[in-house]
Protein backbone atom coordinates (compact mmCIF):
# COMPACT_ATOMS: atom_id res chain seq x y z
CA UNK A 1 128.11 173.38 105.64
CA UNK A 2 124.91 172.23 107.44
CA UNK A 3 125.57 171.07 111.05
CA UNK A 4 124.07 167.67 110.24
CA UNK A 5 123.66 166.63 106.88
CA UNK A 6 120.59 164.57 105.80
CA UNK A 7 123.10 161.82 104.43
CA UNK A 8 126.70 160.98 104.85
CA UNK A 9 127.85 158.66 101.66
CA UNK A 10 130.83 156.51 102.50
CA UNK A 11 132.90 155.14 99.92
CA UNK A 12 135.26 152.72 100.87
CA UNK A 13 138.34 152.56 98.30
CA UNK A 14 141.41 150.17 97.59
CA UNK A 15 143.43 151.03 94.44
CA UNK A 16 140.14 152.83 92.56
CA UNK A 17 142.07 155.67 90.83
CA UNK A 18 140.31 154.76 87.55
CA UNK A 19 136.80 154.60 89.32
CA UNK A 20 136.34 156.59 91.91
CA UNK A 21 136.03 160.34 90.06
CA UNK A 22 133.40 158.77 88.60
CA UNK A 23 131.61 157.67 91.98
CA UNK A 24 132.20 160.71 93.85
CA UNK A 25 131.11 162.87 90.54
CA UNK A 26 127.82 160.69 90.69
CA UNK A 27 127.21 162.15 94.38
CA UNK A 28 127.92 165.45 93.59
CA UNK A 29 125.52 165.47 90.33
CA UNK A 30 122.19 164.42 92.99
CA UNK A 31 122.15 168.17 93.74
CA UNK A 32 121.76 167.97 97.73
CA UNK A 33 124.51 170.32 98.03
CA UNK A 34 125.27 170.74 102.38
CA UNK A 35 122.68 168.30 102.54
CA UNK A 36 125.09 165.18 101.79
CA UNK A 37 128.55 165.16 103.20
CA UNK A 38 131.41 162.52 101.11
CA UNK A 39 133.73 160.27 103.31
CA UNK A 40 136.24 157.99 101.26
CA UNK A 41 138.57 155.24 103.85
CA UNK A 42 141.66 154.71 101.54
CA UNK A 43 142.72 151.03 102.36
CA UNK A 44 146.69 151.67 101.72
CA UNK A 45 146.21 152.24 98.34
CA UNK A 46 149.20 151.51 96.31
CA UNK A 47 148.02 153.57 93.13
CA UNK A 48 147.41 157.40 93.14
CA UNK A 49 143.70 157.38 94.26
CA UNK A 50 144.38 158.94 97.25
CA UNK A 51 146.55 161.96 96.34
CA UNK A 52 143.44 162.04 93.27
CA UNK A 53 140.80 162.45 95.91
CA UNK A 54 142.88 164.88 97.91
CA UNK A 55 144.05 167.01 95.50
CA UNK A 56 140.46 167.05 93.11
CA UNK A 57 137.77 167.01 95.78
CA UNK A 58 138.81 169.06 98.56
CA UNK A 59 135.01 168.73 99.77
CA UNK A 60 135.49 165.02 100.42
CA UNK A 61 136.41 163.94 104.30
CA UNK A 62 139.83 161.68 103.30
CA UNK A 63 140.81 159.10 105.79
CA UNK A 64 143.64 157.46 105.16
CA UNK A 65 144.40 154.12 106.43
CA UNK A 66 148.37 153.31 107.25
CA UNK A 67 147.52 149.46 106.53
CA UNK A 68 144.96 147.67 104.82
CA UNK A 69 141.88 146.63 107.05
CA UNK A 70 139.25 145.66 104.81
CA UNK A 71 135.95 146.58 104.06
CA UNK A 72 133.95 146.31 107.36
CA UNK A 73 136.96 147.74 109.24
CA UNK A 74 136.80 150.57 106.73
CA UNK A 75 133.28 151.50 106.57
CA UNK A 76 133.10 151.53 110.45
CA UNK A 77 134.89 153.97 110.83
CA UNK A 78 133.40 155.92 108.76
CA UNK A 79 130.20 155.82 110.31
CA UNK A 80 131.90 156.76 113.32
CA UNK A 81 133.09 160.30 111.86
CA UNK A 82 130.26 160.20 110.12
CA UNK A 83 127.92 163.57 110.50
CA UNK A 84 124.84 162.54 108.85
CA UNK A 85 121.49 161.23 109.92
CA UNK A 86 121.34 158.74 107.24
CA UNK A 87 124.62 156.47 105.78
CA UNK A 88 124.66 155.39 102.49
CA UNK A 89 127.73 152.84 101.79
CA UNK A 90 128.85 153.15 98.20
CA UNK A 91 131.39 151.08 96.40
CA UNK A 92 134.45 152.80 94.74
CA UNK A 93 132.98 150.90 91.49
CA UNK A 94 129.46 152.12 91.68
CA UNK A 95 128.13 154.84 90.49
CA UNK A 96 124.16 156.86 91.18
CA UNK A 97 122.31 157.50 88.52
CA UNK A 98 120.17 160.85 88.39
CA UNK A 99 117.73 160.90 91.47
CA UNK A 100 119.32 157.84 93.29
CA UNK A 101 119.46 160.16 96.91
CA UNK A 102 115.76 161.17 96.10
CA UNK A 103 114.88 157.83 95.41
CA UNK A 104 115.93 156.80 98.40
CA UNK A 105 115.19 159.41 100.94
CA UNK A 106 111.39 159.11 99.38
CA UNK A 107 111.39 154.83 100.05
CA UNK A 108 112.34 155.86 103.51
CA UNK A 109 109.78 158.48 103.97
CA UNK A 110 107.41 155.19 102.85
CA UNK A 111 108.42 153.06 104.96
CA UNK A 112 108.25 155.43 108.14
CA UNK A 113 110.69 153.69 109.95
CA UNK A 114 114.31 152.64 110.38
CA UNK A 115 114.87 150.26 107.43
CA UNK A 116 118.09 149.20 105.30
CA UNK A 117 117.24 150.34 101.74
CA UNK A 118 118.80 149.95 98.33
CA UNK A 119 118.19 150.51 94.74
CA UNK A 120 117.77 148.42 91.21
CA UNK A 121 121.40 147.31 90.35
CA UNK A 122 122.55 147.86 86.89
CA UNK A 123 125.86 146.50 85.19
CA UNK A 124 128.10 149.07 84.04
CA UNK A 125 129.18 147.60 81.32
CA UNK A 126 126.24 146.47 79.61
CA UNK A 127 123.51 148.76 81.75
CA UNK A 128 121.69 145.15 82.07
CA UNK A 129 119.16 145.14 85.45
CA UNK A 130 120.87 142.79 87.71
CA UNK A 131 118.74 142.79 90.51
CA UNK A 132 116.25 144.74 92.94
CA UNK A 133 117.74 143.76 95.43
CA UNK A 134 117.94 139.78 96.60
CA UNK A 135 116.08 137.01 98.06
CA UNK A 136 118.12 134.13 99.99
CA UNK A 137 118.03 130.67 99.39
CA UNK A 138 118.19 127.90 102.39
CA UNK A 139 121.95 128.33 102.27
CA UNK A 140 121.86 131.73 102.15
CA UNK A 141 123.25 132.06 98.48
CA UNK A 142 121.68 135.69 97.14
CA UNK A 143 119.04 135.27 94.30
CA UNK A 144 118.56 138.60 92.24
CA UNK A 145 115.23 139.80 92.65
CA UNK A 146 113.99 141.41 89.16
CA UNK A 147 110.31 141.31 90.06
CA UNK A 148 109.94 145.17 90.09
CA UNK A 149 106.40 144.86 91.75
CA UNK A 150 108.38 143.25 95.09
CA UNK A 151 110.42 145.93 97.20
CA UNK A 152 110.40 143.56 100.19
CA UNK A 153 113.78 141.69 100.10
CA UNK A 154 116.37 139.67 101.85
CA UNK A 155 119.19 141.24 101.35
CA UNK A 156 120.91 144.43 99.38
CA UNK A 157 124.28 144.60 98.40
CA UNK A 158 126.86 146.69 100.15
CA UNK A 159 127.65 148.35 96.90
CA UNK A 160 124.80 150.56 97.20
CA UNK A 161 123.60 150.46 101.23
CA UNK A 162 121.72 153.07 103.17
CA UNK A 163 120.60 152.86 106.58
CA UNK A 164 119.78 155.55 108.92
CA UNK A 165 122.86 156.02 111.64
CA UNK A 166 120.41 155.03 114.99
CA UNK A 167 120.31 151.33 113.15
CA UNK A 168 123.86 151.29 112.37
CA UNK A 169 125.07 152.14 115.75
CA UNK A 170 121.92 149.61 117.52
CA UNK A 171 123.60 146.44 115.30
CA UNK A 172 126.91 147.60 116.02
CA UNK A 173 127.75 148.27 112.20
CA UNK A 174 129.76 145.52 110.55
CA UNK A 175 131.13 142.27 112.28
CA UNK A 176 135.08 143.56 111.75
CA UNK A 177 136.10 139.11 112.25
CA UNK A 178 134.11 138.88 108.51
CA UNK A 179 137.22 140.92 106.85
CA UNK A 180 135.32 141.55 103.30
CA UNK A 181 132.19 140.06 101.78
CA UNK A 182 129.16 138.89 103.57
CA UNK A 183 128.95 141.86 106.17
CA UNK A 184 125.59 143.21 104.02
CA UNK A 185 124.08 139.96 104.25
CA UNK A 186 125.02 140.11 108.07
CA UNK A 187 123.39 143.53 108.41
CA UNK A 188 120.59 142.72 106.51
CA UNK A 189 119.54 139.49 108.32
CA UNK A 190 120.03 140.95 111.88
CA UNK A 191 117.80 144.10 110.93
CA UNK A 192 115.00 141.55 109.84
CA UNK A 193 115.37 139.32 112.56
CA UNK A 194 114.90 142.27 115.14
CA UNK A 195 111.79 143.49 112.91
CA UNK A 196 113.62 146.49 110.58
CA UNK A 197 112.13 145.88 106.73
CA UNK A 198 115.04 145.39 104.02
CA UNK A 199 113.74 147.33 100.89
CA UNK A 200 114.90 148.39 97.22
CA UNK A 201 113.54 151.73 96.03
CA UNK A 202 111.50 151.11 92.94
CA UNK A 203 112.81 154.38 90.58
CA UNK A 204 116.68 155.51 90.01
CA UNK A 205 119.04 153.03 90.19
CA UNK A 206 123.32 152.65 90.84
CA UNK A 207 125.51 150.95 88.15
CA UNK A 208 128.66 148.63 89.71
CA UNK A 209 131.38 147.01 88.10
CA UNK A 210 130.80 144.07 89.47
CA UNK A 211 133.74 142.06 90.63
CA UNK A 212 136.13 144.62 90.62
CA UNK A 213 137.61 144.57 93.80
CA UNK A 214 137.64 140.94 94.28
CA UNK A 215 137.71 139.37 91.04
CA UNK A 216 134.53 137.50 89.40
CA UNK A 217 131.53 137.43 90.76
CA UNK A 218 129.77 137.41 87.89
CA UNK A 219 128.57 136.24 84.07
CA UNK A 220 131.55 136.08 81.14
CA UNK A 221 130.44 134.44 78.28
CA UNK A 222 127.72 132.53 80.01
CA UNK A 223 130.10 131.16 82.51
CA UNK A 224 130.06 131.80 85.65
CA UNK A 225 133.15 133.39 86.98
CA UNK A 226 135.29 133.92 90.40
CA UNK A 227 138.43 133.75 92.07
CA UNK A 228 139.56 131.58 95.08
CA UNK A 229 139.68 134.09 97.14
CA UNK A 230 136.24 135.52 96.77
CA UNK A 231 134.76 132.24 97.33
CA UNK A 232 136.69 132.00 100.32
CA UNK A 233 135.44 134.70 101.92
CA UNK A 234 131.93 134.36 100.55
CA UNK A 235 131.52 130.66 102.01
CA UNK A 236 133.22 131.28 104.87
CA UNK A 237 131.27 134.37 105.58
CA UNK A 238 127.49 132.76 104.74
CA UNK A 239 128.50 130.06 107.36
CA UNK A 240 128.95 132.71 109.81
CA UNK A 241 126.29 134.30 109.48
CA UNK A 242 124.00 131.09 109.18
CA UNK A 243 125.23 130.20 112.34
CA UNK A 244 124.36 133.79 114.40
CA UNK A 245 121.16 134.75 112.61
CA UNK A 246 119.27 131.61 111.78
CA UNK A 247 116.53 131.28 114.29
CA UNK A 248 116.34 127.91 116.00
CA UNK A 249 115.21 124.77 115.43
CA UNK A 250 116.78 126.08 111.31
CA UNK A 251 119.96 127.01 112.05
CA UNK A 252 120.74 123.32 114.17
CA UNK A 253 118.99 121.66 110.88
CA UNK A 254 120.08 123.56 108.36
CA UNK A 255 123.49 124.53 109.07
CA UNK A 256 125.00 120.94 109.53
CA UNK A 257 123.87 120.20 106.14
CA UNK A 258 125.34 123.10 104.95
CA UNK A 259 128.58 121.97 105.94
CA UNK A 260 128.17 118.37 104.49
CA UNK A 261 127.29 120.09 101.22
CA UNK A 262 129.79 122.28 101.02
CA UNK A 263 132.29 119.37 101.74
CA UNK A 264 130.82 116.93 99.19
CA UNK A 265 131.29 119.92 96.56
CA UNK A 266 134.67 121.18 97.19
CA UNK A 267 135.95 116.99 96.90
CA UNK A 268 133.25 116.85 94.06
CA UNK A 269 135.29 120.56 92.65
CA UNK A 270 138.26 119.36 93.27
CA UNK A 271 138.10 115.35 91.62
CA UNK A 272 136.58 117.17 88.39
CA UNK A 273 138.99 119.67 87.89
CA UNK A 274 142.12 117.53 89.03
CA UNK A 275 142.94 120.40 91.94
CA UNK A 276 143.20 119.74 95.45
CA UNK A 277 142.61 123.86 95.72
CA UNK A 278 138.84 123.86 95.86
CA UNK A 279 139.07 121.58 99.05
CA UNK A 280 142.10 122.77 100.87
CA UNK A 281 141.60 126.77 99.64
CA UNK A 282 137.87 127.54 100.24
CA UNK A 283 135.66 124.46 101.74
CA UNK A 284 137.85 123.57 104.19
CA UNK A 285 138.87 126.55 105.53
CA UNK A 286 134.91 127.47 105.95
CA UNK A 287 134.36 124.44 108.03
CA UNK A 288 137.72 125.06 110.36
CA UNK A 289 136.81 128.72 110.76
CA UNK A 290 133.49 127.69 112.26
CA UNK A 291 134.82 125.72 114.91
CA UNK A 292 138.02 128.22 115.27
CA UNK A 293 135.26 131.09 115.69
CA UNK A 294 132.89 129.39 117.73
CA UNK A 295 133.22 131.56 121.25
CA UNK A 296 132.57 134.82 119.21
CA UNK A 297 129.66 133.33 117.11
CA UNK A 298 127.88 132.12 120.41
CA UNK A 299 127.98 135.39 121.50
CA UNK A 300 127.22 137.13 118.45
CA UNK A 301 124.45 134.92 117.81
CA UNK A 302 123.43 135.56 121.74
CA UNK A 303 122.67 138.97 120.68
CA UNK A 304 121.20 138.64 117.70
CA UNK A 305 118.09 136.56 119.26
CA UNK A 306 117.87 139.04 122.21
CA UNK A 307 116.73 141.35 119.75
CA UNK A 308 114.56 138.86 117.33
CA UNK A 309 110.98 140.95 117.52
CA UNK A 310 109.81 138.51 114.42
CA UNK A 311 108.31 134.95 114.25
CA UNK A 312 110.46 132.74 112.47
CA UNK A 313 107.80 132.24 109.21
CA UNK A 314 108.31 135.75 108.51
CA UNK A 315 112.25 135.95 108.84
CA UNK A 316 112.33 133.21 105.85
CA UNK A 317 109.03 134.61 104.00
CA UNK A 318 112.05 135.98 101.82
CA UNK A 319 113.80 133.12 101.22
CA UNK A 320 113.17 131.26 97.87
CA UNK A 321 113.65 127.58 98.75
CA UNK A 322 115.44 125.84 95.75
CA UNK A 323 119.15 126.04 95.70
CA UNK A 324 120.38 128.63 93.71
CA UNK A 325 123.82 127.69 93.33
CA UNK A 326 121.89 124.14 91.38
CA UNK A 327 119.95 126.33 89.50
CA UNK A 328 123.38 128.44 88.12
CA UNK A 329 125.38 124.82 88.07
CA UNK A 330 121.90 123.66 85.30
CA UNK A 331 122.18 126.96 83.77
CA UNK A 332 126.16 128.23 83.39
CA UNK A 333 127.95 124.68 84.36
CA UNK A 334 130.66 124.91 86.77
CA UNK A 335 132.49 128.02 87.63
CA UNK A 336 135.52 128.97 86.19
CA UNK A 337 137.88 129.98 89.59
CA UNK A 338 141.31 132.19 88.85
């Protein structure tokens, strides 16, 4: 084994024993050999995936957690065993396709500098492009980029999420208070904000199950599905980081109208489909974990424009300024929440 390996792929896992072969298998089949070293965090797993991983890949660096953490606790700690120059986070439900590790070592070699990369985004179920990555509207609600002549983005998903280890460990990896969901939009934001490009590779590709480990998340049927407790998370979490990453004179516009909005549509949610649980289950809780949060966010957000190296124009040159969540509402109707 090569004393530091060009890329160490993490793989975070809760209950993936039907999955995870699959992603590990997808790793192995890139043909880097020493060159890429395998760490999987088992969350407390209550299926067999870890004994699986253990007893099938005796290659793969198994850390096994004695409670459930959650994604940013998991992948942090990772990184911290990590060996390699270069992370790449990979979902349990995501899988490379052939040359996704040359794909991506090439973009960097591009680039010529620290940048969070990512590749094109295909559904596993259909193999239908979902996106190259995303642009961000004003309330920081991703919108799939499929333009395949733009690599410059907003944000990439944490499914598929490499960044070399000297940016990881200068942002301070993932903001551990976020729990699950939101913590690549996080990254993402602080790297631009302090002047680090956020790119998708233009050839290869990953394939994701999308909404497997928190339900929804995605099109059924032309309806737009997701549970409360993704929702949850996701507005709670785009709140926070609006409020640490949002350069001023936006973020003391932009953010109380945020929370107006998102008031008006959890009553608006909750009058049309006779449930006091949109309110009381996602909106609220948003709004009360701002204010609950506040000391941390100031000093989070303290940070975060220390570093700022760009002019504001060019933070939001990657924003796409019509709501998208409208634009879905026009499109699918409302969502269907389980």
């Amino acid at each position: 084994m090569s004393a530091s390996p060009r890329c160490s792929v993490c793989i975070a896992n809760y209950n993936g024993a039907a999955l995870i072969a699959a992603c590990i298998d997808s790793v192995l089949a890139q043909g880097w050999g020493d060159a890429v070293e395998i760490i999987v965090h088992d969350d407390a797993s209550t299926d067999d995936s870890a004994a699986m991983v253990r007893a099938h890949y005796p290659q793969v660096k198994l850390i096994e957690s004695p409670e459930n953490v959650g994604f940013c606790v998991a992948n942090n700690r990772m990184a911290a065993v990590a060996r390699g120059e270069n992370l790449l986070l990979l979902n349990n439900d995501a899988a490379l396709m052939p040359g996704a590790l040359d794909a991506l070592l090439a973009e960097a070699g591009n680039v010529g500098r620290p940048a969070i990369l990512s590749l094109p985004q295909y559904d596993a179920a259909s193999g239908a492009l979902l996106d190259r990555g995303c642009l961000l509207d004003p309330f920081l609600n991703p919108v799939p980029n499929l333009d395949e002549a733009r690599n410059d983005v907003g944000m990439v998903m944490g499914a598929c999420l490499w960044i070399p280890g000297s940016l990881w460990r200068e942002i301070g990896g993932f903001p551990e208070w976020f729990g699950s969901i939101g913590e690549d939009l996080y990254l993402c934001c602080v790297a631009r904000l302090w002047g680090y490009p956020v790119r998708c590779a233009s050839a290869s590709g990953y394939r994701h199950h999308v909404g497997t480990s928190f339900g929804g998340g995605k099109i059924c049927r032309g309806k737009l599905t997701s549970t409360f407790r993704r929702r949850a998370l996701s507005e709670r979490n785009k709140t926070f980081v609006m409020a640490t990453t949002y350069p001023s004179p936006w973020m003391q516009l932009i953010l109380p109208l945020h929370l107006l909005l998102m008031l008006a549509e959890g009553l608006l949610l909750s009058i049309i489909n006779r449930r006091r649980d949109y309110l009381t289950m996602i909106y609220l809780p948003a709004i009360s974990a701002l204010l609950l949060n506040m000391r941390t966010i100031f000093r989070v957000r303290g940070k975060a424009m220390a570093g700022r190296r760009i002019p504001r124009t060019r933070f939001f040159s990657v924003f796409d300024w019509q709501p998208y969540k409208l634009r879905m509402l026009l499109r699918h109707g409302l969502p269907t929440l389980n």
